[in-house]
Protein backbone atom coordinates (compact mmCIF):
# COMPACT_ATOMS: atom_id res chain seq x y z
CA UNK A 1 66.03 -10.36 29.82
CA UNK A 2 65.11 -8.77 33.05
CA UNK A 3 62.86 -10.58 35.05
CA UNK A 4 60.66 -8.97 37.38
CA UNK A 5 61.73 -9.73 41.23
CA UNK A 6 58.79 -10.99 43.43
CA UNK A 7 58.73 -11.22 47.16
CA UNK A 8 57.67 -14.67 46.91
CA UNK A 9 59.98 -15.81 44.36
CA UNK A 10 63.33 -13.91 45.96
CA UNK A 11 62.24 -15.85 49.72
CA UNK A 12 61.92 -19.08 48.28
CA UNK A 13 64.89 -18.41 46.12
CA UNK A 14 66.72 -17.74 49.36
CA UNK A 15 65.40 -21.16 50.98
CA UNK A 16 63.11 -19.31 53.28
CA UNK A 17 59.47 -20.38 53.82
CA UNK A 18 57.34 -17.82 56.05
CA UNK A 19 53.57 -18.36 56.78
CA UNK A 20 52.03 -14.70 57.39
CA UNK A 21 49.34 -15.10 60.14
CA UNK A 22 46.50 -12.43 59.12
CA UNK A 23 45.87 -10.02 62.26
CA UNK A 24 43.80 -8.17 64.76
CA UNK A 25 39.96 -8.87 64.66
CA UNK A 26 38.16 -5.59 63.98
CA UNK A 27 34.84 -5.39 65.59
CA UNK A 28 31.75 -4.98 63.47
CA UNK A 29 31.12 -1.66 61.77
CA UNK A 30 28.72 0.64 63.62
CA UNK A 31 26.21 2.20 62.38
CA UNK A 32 24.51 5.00 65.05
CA UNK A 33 23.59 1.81 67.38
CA UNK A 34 23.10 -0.83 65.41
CA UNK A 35 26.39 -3.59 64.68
CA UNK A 36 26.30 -4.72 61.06
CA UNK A 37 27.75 -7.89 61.42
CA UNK A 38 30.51 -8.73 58.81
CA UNK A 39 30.12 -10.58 55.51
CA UNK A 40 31.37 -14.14 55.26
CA UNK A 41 31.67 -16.83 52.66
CA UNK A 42 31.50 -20.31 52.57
CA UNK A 43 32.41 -22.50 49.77
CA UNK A 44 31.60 -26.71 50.01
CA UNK A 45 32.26 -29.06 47.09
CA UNK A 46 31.14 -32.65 47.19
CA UNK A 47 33.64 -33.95 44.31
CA UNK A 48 31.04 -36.59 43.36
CA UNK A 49 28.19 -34.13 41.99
CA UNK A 50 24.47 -34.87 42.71
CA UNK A 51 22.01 -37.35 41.12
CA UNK A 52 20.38 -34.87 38.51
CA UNK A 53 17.00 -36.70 37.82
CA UNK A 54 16.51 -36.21 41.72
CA UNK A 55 18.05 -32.37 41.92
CA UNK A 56 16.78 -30.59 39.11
CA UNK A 57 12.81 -29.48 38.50
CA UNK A 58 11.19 -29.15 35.20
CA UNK A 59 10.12 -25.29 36.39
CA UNK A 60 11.88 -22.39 36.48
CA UNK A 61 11.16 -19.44 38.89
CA UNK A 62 9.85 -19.38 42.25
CA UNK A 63 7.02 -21.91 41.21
CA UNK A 64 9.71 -24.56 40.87
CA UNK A 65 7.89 -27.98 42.01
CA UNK A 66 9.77 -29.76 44.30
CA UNK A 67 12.31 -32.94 43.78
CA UNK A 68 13.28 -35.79 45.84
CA UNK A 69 16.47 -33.98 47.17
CA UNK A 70 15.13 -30.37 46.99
CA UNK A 71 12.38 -31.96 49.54
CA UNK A 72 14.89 -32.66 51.98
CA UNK A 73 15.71 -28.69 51.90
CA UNK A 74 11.87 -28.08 52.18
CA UNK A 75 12.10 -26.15 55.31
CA UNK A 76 14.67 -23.30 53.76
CA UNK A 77 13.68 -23.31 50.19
CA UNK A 78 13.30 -19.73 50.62
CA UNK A 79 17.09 -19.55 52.08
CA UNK A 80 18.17 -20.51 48.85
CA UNK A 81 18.50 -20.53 45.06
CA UNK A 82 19.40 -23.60 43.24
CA UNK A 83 20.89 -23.14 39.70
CA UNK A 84 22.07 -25.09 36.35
CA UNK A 85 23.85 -23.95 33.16
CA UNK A 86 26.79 -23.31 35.02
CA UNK A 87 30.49 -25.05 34.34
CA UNK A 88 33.93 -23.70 34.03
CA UNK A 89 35.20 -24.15 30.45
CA UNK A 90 38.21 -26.09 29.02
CA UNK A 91 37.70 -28.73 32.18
CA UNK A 92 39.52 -31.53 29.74
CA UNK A 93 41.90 -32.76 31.88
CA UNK A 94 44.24 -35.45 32.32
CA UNK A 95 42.93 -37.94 34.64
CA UNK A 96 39.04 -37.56 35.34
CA UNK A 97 38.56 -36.07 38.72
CA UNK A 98 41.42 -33.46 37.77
CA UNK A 99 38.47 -30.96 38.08
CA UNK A 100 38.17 -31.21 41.80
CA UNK A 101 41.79 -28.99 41.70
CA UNK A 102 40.08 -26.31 39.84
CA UNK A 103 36.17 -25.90 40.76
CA UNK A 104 37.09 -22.65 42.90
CA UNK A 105 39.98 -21.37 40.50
CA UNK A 106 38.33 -21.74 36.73
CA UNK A 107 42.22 -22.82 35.48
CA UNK A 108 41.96 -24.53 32.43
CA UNK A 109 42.45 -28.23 31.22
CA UNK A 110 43.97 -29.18 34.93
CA UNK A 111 46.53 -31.76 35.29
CA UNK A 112 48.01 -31.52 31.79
CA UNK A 113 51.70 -31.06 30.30
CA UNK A 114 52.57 -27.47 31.96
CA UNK A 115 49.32 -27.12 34.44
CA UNK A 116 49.29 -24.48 36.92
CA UNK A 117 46.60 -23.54 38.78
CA UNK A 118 45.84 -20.31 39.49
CA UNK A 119 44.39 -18.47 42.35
CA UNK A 120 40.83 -19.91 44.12
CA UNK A 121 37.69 -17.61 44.53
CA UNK A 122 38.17 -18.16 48.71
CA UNK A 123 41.73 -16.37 48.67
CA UNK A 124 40.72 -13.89 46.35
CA UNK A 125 38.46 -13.04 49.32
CA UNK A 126 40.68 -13.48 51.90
CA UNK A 127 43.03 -11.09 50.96
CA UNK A 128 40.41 -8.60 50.89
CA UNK A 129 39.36 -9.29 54.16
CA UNK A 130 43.32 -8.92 55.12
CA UNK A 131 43.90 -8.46 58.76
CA UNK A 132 40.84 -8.27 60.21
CA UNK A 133 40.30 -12.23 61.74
CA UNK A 134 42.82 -14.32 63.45
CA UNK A 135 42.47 -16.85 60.28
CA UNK A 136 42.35 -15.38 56.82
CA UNK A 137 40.46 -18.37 56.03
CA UNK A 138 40.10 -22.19 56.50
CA UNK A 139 40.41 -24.84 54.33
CA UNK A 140 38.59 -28.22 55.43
CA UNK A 141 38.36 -31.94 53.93
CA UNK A 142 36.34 -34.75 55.29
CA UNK A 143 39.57 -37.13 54.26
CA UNK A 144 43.20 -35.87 54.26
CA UNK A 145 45.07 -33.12 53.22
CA UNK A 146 44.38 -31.56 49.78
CA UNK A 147 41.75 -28.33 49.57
CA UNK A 148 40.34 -26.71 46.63
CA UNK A 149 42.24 -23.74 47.61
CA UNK A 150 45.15 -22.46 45.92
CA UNK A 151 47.04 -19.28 47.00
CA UNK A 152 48.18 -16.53 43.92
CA UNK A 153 50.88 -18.71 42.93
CA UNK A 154 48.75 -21.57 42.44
CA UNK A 155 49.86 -23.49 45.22
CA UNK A 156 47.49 -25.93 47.17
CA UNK A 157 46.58 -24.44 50.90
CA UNK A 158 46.69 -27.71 52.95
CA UNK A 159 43.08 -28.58 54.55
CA UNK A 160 42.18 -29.08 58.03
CA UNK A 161 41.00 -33.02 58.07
CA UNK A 162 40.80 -33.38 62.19
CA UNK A 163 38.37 -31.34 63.82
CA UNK A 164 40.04 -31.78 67.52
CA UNK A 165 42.93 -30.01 65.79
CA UNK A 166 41.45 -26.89 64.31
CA UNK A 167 39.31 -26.16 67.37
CA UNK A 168 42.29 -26.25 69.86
CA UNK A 169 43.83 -23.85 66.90
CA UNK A 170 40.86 -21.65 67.38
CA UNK A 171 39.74 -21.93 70.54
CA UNK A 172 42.30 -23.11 73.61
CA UNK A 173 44.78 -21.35 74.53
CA UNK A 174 48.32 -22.12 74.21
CA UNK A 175 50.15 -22.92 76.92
CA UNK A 176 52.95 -20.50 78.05
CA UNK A 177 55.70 -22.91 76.59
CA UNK A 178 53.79 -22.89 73.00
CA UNK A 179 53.24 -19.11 73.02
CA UNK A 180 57.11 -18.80 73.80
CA UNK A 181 58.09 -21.04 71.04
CA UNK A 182 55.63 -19.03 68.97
CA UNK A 183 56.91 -15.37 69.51
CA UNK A 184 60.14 -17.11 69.04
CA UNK A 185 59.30 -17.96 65.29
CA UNK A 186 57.83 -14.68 65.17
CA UNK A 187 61.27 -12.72 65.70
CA UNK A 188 62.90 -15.54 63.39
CA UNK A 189 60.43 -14.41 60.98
CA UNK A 190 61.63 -10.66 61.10
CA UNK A 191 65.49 -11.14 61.42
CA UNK A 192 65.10 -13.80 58.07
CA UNK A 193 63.44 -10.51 56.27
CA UNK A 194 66.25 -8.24 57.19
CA UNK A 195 68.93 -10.61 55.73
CA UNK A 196 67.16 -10.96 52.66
CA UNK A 197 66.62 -7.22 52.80
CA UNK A 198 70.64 -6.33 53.04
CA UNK A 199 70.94 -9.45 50.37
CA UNK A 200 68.73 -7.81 48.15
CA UNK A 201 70.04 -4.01 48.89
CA UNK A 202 73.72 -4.86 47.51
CA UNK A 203 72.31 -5.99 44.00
CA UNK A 204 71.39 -1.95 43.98
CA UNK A 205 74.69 -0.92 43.23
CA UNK A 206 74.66 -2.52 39.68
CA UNK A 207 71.17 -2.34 38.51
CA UNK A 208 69.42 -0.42 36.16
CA UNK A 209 66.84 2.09 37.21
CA UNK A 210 64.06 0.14 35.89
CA UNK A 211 65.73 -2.82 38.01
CA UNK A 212 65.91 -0.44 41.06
CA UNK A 213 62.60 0.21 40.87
CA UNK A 214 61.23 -3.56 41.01
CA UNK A 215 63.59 -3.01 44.47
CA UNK A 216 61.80 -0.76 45.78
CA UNK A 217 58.49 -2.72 45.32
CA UNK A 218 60.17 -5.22 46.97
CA UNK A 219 61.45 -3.70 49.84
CA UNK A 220 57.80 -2.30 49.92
CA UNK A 221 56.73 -5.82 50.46
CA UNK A 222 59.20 -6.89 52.91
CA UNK A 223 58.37 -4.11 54.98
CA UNK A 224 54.48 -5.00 54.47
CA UNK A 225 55.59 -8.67 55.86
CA UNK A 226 57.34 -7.11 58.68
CA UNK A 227 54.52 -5.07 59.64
CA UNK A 228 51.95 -8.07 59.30
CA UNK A 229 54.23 -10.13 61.58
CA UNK A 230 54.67 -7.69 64.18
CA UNK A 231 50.86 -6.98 64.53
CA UNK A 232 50.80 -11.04 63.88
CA UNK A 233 52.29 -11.36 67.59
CA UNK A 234 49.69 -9.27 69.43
CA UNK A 235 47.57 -12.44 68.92
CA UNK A 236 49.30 -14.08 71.05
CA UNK A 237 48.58 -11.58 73.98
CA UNK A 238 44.95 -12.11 72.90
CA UNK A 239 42.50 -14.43 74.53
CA UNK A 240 40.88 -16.57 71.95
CA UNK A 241 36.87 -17.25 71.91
CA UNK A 242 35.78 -19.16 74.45
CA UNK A 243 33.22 -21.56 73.81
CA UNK A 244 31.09 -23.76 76.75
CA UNK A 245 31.12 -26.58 74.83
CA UNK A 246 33.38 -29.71 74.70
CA UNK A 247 36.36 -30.02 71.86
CA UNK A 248 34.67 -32.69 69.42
CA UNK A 249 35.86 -35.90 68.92
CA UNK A 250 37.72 -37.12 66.01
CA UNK A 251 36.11 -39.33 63.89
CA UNK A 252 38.51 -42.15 62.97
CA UNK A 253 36.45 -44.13 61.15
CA UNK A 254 36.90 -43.62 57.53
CA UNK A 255 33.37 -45.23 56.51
CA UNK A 256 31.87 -42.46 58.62
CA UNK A 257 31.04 -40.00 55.79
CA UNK A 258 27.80 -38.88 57.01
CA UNK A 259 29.86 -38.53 60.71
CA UNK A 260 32.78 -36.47 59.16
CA UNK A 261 31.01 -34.20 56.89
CA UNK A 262 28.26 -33.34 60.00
CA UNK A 263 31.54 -32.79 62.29
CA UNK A 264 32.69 -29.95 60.29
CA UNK A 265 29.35 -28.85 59.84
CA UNK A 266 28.64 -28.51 63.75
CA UNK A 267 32.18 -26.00 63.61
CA UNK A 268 31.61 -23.52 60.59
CA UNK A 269 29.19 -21.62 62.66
CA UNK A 270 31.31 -21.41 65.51
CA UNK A 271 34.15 -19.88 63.19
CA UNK A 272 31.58 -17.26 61.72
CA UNK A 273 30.01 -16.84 64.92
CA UNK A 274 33.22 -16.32 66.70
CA UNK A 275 34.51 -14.32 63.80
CA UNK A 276 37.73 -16.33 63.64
CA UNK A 277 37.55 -16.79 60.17
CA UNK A 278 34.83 -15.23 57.73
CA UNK A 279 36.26 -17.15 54.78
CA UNK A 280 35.69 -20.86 54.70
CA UNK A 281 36.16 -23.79 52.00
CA UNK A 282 35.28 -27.40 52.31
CA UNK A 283 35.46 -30.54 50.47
CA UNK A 284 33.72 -33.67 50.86
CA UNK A 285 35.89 -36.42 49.26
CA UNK A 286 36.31 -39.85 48.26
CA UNK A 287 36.86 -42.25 51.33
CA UNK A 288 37.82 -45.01 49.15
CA UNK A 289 35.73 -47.38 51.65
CA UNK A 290 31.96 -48.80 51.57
CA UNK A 291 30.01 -45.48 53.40
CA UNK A 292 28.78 -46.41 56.94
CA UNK A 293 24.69 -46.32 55.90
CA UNK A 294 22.19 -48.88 56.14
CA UNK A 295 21.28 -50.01 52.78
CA UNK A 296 24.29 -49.17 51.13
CA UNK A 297 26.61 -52.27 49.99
CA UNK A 298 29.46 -50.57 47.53
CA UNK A 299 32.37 -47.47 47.72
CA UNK A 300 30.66 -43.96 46.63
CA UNK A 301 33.17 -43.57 43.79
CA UNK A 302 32.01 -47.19 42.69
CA UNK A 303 28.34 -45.99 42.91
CA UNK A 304 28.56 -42.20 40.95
CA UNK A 305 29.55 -44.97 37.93
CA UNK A 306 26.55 -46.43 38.20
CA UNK A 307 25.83 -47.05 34.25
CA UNK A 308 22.63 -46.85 34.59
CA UNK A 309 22.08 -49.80 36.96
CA UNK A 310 18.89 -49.62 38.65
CA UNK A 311 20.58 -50.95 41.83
CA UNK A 312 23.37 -48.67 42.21
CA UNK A 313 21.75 -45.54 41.44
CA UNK A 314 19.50 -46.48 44.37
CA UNK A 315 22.56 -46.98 46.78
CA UNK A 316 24.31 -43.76 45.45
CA UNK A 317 20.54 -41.81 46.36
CA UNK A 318 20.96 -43.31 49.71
CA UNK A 319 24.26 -41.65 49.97
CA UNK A 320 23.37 -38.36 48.16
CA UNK A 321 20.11 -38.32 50.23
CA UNK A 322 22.21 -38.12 53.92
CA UNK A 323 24.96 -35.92 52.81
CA UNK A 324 21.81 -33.18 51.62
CA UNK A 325 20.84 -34.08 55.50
CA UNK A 326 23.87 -33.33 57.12
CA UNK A 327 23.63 -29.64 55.17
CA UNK A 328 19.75 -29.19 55.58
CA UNK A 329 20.90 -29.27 59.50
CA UNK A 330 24.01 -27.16 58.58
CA UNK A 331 21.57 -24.59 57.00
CA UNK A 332 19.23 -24.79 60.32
CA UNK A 333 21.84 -24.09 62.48
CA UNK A 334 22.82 -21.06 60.71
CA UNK A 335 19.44 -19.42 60.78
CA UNK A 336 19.03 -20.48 64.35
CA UNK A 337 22.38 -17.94 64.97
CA UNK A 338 21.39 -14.12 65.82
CA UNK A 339 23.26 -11.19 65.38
CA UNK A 340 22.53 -7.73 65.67
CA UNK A 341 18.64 -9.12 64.58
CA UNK A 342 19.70 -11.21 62.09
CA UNK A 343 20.46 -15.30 61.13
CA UNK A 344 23.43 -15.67 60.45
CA UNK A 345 22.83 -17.03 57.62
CA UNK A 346 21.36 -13.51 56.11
CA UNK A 347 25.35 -12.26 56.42
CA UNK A 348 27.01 -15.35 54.98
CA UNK A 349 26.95 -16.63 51.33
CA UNK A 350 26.86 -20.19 51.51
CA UNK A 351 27.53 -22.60 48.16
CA UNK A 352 27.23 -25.97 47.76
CA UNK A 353 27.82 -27.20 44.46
CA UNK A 354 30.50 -30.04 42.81
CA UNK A 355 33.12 -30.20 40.43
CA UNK A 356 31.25 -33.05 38.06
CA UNK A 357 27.46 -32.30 36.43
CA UNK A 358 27.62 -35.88 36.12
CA UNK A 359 29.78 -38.20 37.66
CA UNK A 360 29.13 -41.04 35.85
CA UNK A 361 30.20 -39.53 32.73
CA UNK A 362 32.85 -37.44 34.55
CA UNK A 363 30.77 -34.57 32.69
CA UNK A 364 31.91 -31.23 34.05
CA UNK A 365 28.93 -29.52 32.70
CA UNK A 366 25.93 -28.22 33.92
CA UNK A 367 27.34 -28.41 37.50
CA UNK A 368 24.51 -29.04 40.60
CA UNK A 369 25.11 -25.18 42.52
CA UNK A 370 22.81 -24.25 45.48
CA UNK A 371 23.43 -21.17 46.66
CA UNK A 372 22.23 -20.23 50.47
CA UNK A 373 21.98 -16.72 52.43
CA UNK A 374 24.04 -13.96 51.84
CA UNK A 375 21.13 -11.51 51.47
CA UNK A 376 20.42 -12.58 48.48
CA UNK A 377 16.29 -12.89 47.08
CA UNK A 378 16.22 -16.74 47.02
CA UNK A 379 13.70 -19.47 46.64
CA UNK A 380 14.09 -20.24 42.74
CA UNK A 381 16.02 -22.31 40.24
CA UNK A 382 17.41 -20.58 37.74
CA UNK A 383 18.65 -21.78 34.68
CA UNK A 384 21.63 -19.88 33.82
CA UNK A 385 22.90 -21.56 30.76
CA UNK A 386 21.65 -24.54 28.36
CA UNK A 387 23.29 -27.70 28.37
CA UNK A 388 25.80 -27.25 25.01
CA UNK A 389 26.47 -23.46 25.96
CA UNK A 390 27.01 -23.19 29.77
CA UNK A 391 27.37 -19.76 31.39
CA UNK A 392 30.94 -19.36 33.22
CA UNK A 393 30.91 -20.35 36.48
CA UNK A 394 32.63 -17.48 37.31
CA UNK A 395 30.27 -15.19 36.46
CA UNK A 396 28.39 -15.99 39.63
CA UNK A 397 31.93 -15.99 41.91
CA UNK A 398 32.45 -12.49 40.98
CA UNK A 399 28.85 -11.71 42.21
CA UNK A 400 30.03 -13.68 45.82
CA UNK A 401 33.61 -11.62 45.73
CA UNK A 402 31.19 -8.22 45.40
CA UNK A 403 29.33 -9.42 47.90
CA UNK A 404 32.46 -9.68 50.62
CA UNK A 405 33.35 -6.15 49.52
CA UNK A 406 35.46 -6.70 46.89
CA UNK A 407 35.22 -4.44 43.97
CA UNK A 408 35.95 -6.46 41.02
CA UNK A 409 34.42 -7.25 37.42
CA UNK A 410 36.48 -10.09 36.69
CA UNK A 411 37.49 -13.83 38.70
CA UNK A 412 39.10 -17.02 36.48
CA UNK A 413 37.07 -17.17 33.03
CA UNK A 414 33.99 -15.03 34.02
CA UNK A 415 32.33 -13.30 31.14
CA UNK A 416 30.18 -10.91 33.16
CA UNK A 417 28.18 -11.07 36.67
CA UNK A 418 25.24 -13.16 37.40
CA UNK A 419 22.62 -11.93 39.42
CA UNK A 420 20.87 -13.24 41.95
């Protein structure tokens, strides 16, 4: 049975791992004078959902009366649109939290016999976006390594975890002895393409035309590759942004949540701002430790399974209460950004949602989602689906992915477009 070649399938079959940098940054489109400043997208997931007696109002609409937490967002409630009803289906996984690998892909029942996950909302975007920013996008966690974002073969992108690191990526420039060693990989790159190129050219001789033709859309891609990574070196002749402001420190503290998730939230602008990256993903996890704020005595993951217990639910609001902080300042700094007349927040989508409608049922229903900016007409809560029938998630990624330009009707388990 003939098996279709892929590009990625033949390099890894041929032990070869390449990483593609994305190229050139294209300056804004003009229109007679005026910039129009790009479109950007930012995706942040706090795996341990949101107290829902404190998030959600009893009214719909714009005349939605105000919570505890939705108080703390007082000052933007008409930057954004907070919504319920909304879940991915067939979340039954195999260990509880399994849902934190899928809330930007959709892929069902995650962790179980044969799992795969497919690809995440974020890339889906970035490979729209293509060539146009130094860094297709950017994957960040508050606490090591693992992302929500998964590439088309369902592999995990690592995530950025020290923010020292990813602004010297972004914003210093390399010294002549790294940029050397980088155009060196560069040209490694391209000569490990033309041997699997002449390895793949002598399988011609004895293959069917249908077989010949999967070559040829493979040689198509190989030539794509060696096109990206020859425009991928001009970077390195390219100053990067600079910025007159200090590299931040690294926070080593674990305990620090409130520290670690504000760190990341001081950068995003810069990224957008800079237009290093217009896609961006972020996770606030699971420290495992007793969170560094007063009045708080127990681990967050201990707290989210509170039971019902008076005392923890209070502790858990505590922590809840300065993470909605830390992004009430994110969302001032983004309006407090001009371009071409304009917040930057009125060109970026910005969602902040979880994986868990309730934590302490591990309930991955009715799933907290605030969306921010983007363009979009907000102050309201909308309720998008009831409790026992949810509306797809997806349904309101696809309206994101048409908002960064990409022409689509269909993203993971969508089952049309909400609007907004």
């Amino acid at each position: 049975m003939h098996t279709p070649i892929s590009r990625r399938e033949v390099l890894k079959a041929s032990g070869v791992a390449v990483s593609l940098p994305l190229l050139e940054s294209m300056s804004p489109v003009v229109l007679g004078q005026q910039q129009i400043p790009p479109k950007r997208m930012v995706m942040i997931c706090s795996t341990l959902g949101l107290h829902s007696p404190s998030l959600y109002p009893q009214t719909t609409g714009k005349e939605y009366e105000t919570t505890e937490y939705l108080s703390i967002l007082q000052k933007h409630r008409k930057d954004f649109s907070l919504i319920a009803g909304l879940s991915h289906p067939e979340q039954t996984g195999k260990e509880p939290h399994d849902t934190e690998m899928t809330f930007l892909s959709a892929a069902r029942n995650p962790g179980l016999g044969g799992f795969r996950n497919s690809i995440s909302v974020d890339q889906v975007a970035a490979a729209h976006i293509g060539n146009k920013t130094r860094f297709s996008s950017v994957a960040l966690s508050t606490e090591g390594g693992e992302s929500q974002s998964y590439d088309a073969n369902g592999v995990m992108i690592p995530a950025e975890n020290r923010p020292s690191q990813l602004f010297a990526k972004m914003f210093l420039q390399g010294s002549p002895g790294e940029v050397h060693r980088q155009r060196r990989r560069l040209a490694e790159g391209r000569s490990i393409l033309d041997l699997v190129g002449e390895q793949t050219r002598s399988l011609q001789r004895n293959t069917s035309s249908n077989d010949r033709r999967q070559l040829d859309e493979f040689f198509a891609s190989i030539r794509e590759a060696e096109q990206d990574l020859k425009e991928s070196e001009a970077w390195l002749d390219k100053s990067k942004p600079k910025l007159e402001i200090a590299p931040p420190q690294d926070i080593a503290d674990k305990s620090d949540l409130v520290g670690r998730t504000s760190s990341w939230f001081k950068i995003i602008p810069l990224i957008l701002q800079t237009d290093s990256s217009r896609v961006i993903s972020m996770v606030i996890q699971d420290h495992l430790v007793v969170p560094q704020i007063n009045g708080v005595t127990a681990e967050h993951h201990n707290l989210s399974h509170h039971g019902q217990d008076p005392n923890k639910i209070r502790q858990l609001k505590i922590i809840e209460t300065a993470l909605l902080d830390t992004f009430n300042r994110f969302l001032t700094q983004m309006t407090e950004v001009q371009e071409s007349g304009k917040r930057l927040l009125d060109h970026t989508s910005v969602l902040l949602g979880s994986n868990l409608g309730n934590a302490n049922a591990h309930d991955p229903k009715n799933l907290p989602i605030i969306v921010a900016g983007g363009g979009y007409e907000h102050g309201r809560f909308v309720k998008a689906g009831k409790y026992n029938k949810n509306t797809p998630l997806c349904n309101l990624y696809v309206n994101l992915l048409r908002r960064m330009g990409v022409e689509t009707d269909s993203f993971g388990t969508n089952q049309g477009v909400l609007d907004l």
